[in-house]
N, C-alpha and C. Protein backbone atom coordinates (compact mmCIF):
# COMPACT_ATOMS: atom_id res chain seq x y z
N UNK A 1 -6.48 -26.38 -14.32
CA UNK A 1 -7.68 -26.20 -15.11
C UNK A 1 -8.68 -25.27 -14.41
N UNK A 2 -8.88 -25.52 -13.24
CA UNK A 2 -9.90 -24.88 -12.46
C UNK A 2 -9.65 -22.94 -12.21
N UNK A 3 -8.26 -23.17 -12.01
CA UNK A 3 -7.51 -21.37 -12.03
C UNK A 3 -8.22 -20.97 -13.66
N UNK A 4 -7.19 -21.79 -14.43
CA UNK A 4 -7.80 -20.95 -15.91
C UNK A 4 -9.08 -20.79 -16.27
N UNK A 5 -10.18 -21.78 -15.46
CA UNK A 5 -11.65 -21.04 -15.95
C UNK A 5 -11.78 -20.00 -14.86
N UNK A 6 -11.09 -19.74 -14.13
CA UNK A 6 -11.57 -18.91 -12.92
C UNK A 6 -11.19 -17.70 -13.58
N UNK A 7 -10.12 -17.25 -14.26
CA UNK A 7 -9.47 -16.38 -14.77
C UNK A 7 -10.07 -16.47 -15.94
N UNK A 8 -10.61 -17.13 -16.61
CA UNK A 8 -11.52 -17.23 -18.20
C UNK A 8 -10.30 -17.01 -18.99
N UNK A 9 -9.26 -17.95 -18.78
CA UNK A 9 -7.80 -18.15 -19.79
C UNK A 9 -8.37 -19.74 -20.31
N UNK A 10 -7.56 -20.06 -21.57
CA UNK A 10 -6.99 -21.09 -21.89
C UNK A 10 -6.47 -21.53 -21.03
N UNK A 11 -6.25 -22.84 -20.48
CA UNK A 11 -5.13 -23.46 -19.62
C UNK A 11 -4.00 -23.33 -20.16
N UNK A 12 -3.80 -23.72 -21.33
CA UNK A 12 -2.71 -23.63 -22.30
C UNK A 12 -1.58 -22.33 -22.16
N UNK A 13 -2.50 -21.22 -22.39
CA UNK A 13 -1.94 -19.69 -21.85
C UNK A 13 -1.21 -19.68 -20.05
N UNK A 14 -2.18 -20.23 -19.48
CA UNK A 14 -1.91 -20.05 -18.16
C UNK A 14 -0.22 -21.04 -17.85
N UNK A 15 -0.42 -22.17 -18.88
CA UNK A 15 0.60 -22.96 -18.48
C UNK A 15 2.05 -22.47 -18.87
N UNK A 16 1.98 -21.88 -20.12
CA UNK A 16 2.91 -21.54 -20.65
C UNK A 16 3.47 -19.87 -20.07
N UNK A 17 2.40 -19.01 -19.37
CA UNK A 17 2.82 -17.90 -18.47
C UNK A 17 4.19 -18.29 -17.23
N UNK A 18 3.56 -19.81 -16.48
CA UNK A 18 4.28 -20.89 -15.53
C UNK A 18 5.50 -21.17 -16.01
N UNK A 19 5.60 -21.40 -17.45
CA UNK A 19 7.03 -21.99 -17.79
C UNK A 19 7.87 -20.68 -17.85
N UNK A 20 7.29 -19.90 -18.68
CA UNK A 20 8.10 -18.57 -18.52
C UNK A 20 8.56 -17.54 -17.29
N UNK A 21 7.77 -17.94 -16.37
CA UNK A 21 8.24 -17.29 -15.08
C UNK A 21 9.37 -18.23 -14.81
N UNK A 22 8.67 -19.81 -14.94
CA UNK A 22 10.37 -20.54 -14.12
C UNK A 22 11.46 -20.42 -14.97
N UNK A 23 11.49 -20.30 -16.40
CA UNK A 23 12.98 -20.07 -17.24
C UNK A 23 13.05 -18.61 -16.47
N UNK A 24 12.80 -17.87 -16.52
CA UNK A 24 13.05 -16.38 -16.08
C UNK A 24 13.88 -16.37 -14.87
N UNK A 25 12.94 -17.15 -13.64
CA UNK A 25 13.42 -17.51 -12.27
C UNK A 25 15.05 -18.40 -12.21
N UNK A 26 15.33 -18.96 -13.22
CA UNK A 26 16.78 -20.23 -13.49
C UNK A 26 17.41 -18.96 -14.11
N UNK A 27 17.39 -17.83 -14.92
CA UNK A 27 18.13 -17.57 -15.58
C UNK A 27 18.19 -16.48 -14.81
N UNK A 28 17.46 -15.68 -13.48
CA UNK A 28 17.95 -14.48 -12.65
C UNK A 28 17.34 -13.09 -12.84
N UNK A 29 16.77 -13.20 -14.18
CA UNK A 29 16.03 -12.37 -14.84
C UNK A 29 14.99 -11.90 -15.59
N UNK A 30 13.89 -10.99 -16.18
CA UNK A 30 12.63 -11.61 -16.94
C UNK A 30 12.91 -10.29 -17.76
N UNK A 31 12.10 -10.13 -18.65
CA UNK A 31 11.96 -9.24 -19.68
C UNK A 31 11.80 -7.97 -19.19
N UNK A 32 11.05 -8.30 -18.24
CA UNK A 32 11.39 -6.60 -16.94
C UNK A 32 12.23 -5.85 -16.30
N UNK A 33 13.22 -7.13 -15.96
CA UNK A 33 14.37 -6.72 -15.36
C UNK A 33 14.39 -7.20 -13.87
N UNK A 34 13.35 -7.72 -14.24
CA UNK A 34 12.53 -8.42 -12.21
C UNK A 34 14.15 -9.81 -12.01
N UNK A 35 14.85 -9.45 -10.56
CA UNK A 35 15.89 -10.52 -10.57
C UNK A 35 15.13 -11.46 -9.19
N UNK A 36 14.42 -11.04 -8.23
CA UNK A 36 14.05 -11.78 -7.46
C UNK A 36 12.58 -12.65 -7.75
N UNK A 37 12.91 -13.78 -7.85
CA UNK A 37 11.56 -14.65 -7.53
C UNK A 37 11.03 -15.68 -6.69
N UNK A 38 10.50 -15.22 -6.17
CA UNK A 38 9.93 -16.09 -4.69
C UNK A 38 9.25 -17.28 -5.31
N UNK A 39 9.06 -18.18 -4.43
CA UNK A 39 8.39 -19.08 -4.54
C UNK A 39 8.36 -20.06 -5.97
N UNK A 40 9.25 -20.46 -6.34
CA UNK A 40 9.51 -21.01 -7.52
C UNK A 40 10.19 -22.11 -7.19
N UNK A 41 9.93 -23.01 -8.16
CA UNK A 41 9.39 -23.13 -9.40
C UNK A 41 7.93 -23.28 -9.52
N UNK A 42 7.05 -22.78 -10.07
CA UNK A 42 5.43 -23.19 -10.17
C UNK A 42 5.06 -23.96 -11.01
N UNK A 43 4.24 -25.40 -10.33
CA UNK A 43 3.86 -26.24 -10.99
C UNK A 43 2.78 -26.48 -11.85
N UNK A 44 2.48 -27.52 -13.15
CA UNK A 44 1.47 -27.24 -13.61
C UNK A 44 0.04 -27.69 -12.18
N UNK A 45 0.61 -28.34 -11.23
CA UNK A 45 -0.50 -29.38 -10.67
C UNK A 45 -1.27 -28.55 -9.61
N UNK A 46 -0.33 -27.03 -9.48
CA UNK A 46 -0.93 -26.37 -7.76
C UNK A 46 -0.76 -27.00 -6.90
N UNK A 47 -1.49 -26.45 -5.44
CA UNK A 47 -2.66 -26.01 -5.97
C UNK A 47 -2.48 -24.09 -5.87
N UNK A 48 -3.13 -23.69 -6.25
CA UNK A 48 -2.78 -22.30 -6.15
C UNK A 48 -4.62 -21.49 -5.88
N UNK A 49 -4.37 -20.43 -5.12
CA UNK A 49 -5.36 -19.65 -4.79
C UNK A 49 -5.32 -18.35 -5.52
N UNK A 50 -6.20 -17.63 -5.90
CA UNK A 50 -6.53 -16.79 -6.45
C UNK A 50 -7.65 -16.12 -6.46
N UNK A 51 -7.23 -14.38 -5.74
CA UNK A 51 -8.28 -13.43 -5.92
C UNK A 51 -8.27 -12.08 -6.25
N UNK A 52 -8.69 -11.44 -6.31
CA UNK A 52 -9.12 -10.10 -7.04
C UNK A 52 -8.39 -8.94 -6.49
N UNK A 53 -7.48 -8.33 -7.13
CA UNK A 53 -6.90 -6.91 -6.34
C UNK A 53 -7.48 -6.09 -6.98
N UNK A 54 -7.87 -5.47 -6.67
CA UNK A 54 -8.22 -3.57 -7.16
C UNK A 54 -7.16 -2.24 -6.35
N UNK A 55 -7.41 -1.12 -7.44
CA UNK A 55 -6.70 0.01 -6.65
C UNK A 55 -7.28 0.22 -5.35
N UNK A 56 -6.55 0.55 -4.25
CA UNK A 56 -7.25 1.66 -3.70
C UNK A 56 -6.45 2.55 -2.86
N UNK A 57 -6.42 3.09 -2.41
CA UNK A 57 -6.30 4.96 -2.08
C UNK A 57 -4.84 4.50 -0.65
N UNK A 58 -3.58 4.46 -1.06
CA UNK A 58 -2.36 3.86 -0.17
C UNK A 58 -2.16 5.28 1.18
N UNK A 59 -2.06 6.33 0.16
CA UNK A 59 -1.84 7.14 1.41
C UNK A 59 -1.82 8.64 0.91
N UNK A 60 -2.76 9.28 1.78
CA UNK A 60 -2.58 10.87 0.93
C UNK A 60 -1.74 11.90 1.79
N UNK A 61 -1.12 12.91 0.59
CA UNK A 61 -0.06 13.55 0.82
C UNK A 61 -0.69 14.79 0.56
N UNK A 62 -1.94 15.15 1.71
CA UNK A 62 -2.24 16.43 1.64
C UNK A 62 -3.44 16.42 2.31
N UNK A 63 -3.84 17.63 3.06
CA UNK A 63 -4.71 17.73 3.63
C UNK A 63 -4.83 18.75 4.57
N UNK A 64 -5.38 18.38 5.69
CA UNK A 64 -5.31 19.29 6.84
C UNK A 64 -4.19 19.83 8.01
N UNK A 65 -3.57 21.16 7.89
CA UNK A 65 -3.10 21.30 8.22
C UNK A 65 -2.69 21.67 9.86
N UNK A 66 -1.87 21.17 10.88
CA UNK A 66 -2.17 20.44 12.08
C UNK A 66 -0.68 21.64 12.90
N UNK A 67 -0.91 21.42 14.61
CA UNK A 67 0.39 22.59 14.54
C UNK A 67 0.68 21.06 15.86
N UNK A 68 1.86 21.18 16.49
CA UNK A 68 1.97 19.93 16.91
C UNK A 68 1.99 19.55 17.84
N UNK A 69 0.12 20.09 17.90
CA UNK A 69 -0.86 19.35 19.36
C UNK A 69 -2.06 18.87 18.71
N UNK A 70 -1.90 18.93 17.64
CA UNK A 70 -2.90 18.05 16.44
C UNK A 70 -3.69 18.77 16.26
N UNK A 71 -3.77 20.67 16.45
CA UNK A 71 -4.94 21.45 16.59
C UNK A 71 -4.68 22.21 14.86
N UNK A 72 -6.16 21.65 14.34
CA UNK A 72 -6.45 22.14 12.73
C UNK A 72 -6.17 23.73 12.97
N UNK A 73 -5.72 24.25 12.22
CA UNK A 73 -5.24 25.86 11.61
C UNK A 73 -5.85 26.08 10.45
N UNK A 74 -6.26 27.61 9.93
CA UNK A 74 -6.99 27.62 9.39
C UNK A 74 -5.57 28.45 8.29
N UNK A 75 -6.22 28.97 7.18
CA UNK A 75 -5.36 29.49 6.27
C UNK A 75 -3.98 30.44 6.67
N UNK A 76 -4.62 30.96 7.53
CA UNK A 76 -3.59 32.02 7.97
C UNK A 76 -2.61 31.24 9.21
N UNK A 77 -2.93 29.70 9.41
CA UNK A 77 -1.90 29.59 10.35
C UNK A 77 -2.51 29.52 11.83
N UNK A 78 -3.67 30.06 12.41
CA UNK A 78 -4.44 30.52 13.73
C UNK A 78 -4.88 28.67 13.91
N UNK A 79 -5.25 28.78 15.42
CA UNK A 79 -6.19 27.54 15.66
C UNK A 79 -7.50 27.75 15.31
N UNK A 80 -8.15 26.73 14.89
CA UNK A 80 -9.60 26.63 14.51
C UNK A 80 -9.88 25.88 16.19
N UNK A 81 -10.74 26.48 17.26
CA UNK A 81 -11.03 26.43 18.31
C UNK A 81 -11.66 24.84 18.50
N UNK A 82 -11.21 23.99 19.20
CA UNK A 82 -11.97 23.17 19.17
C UNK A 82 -11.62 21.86 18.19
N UNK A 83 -11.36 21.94 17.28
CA UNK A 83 -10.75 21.16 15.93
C UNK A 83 -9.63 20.60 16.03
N UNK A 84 -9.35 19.16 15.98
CA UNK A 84 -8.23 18.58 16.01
C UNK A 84 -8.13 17.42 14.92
N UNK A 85 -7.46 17.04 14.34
CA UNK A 85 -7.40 15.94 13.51
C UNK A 85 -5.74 14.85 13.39
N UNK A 86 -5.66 13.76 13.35
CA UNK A 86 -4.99 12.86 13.34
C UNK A 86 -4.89 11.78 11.72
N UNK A 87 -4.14 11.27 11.47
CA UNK A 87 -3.95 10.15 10.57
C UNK A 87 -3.98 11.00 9.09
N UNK A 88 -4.71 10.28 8.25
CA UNK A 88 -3.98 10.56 6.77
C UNK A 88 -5.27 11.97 6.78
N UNK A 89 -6.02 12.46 7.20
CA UNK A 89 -6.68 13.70 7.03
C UNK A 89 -6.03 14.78 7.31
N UNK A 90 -4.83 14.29 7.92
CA UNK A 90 -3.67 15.64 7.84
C UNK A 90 -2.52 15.79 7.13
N UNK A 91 -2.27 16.57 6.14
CA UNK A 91 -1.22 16.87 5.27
C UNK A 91 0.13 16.18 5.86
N UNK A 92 0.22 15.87 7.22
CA UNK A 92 1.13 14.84 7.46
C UNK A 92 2.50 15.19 7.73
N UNK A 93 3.28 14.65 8.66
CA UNK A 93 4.51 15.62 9.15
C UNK A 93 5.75 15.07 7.75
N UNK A 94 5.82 14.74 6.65
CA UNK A 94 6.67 14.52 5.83
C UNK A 94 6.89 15.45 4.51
N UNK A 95 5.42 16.08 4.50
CA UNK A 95 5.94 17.16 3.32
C UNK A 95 5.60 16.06 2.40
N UNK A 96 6.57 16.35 1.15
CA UNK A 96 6.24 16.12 -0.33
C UNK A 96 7.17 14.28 -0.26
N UNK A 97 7.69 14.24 1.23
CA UNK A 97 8.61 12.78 0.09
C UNK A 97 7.91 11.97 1.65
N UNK A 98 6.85 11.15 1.72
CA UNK A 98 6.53 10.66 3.16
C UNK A 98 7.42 9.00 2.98
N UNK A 99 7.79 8.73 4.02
CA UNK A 99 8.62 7.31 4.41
C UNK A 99 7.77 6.63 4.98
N UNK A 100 8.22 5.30 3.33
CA UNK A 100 7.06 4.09 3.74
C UNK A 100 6.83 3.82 5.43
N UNK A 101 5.59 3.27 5.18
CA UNK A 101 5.11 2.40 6.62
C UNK A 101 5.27 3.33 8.48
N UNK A 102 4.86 4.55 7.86
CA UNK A 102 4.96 5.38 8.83
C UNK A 102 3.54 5.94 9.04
N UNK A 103 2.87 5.49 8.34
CA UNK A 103 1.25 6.12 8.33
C UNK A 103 0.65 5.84 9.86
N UNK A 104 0.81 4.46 10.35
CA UNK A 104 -0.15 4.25 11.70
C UNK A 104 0.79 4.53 12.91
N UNK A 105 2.04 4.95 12.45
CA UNK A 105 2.81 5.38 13.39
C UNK A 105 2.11 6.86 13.59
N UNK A 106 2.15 7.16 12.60
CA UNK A 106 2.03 8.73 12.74
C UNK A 106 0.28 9.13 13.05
N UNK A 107 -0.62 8.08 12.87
CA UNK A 107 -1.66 8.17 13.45
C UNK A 107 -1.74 7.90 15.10
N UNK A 108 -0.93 7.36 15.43
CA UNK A 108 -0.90 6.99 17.08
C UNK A 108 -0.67 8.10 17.48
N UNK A 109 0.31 8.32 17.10
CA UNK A 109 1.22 9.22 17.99
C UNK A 109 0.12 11.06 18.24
N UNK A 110 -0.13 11.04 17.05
CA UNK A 110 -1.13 12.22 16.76
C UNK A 110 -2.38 12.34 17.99
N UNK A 111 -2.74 10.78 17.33
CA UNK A 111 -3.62 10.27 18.31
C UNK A 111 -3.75 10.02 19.62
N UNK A 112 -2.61 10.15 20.12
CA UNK A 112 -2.52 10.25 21.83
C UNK A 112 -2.47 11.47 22.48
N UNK A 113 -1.64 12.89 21.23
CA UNK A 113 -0.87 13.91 22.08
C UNK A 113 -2.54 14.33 21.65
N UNK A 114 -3.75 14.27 20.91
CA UNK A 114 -4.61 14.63 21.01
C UNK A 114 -5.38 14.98 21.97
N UNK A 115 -5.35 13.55 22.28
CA UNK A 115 -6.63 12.81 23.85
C UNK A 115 -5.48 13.23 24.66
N UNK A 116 -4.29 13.24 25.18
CA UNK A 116 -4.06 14.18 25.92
C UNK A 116 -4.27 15.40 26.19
N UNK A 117 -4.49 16.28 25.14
CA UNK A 117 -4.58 17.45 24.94
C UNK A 117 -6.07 18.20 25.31
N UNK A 118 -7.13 16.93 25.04
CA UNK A 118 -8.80 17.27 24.87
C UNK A 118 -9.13 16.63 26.50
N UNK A 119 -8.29 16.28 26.80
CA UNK A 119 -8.80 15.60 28.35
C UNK A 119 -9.15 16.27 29.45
């Protein structure tokens, strides 16, 4: 009861969302095509927690372009004197297809041959 006013549903709605995930979950499959389901079966009794996701910004695939001592280049390719940058403000060593969960890898690493470099 307390989820569905939190969510401003019917309980009714909310309960019957529950039954349809667990027939979905027994039968391997849902109207999506989704075959894995965790954590099932869900009860009417909870207790269950619930909060708010919004978009936000996973990882950008463009930016500043870096030569590989982390020193910013300017259009033509030259060092911009002085200028260095690390993490997602640089167009990033993957090009157009980047491989998940490599972002803070690739900020370290940037990030050290930097401060080596400025020391």
């Amino acid at each position: 009861e307390s989820l569905a006013s939190f969510l401003s549903l019917p309980s009714s709605n909310l309960l019957q969302t529950f039954h349809s995930y667990n027939d979905a979950a027994t039968k391997g499959i849902d109207e999506f095509n989704k075959t894995h389901f965790h954590n099932t079966p869900w009860t009417d009794s909870g207790p269950y927690y619930c909060g708010t996701v919004t978009p936000v910004l996973h990882y950008c695939m463009g930016g500043l372009r870096i030569n590989e001592h982390g020193k910013v280049l300017d259009k033509k390719g030259n060092n911009i004197e002085g200028l260095y940058a690390a993490g997602e403000i640089v167009g990033g060593i993957h090009g157009r297809s980047r491989l998940g969960g490599n972002a803070l890898t690739e900020c370290v690493v940037f990030g050290r041959i930097i401060g080596q470099e400025i020391d």
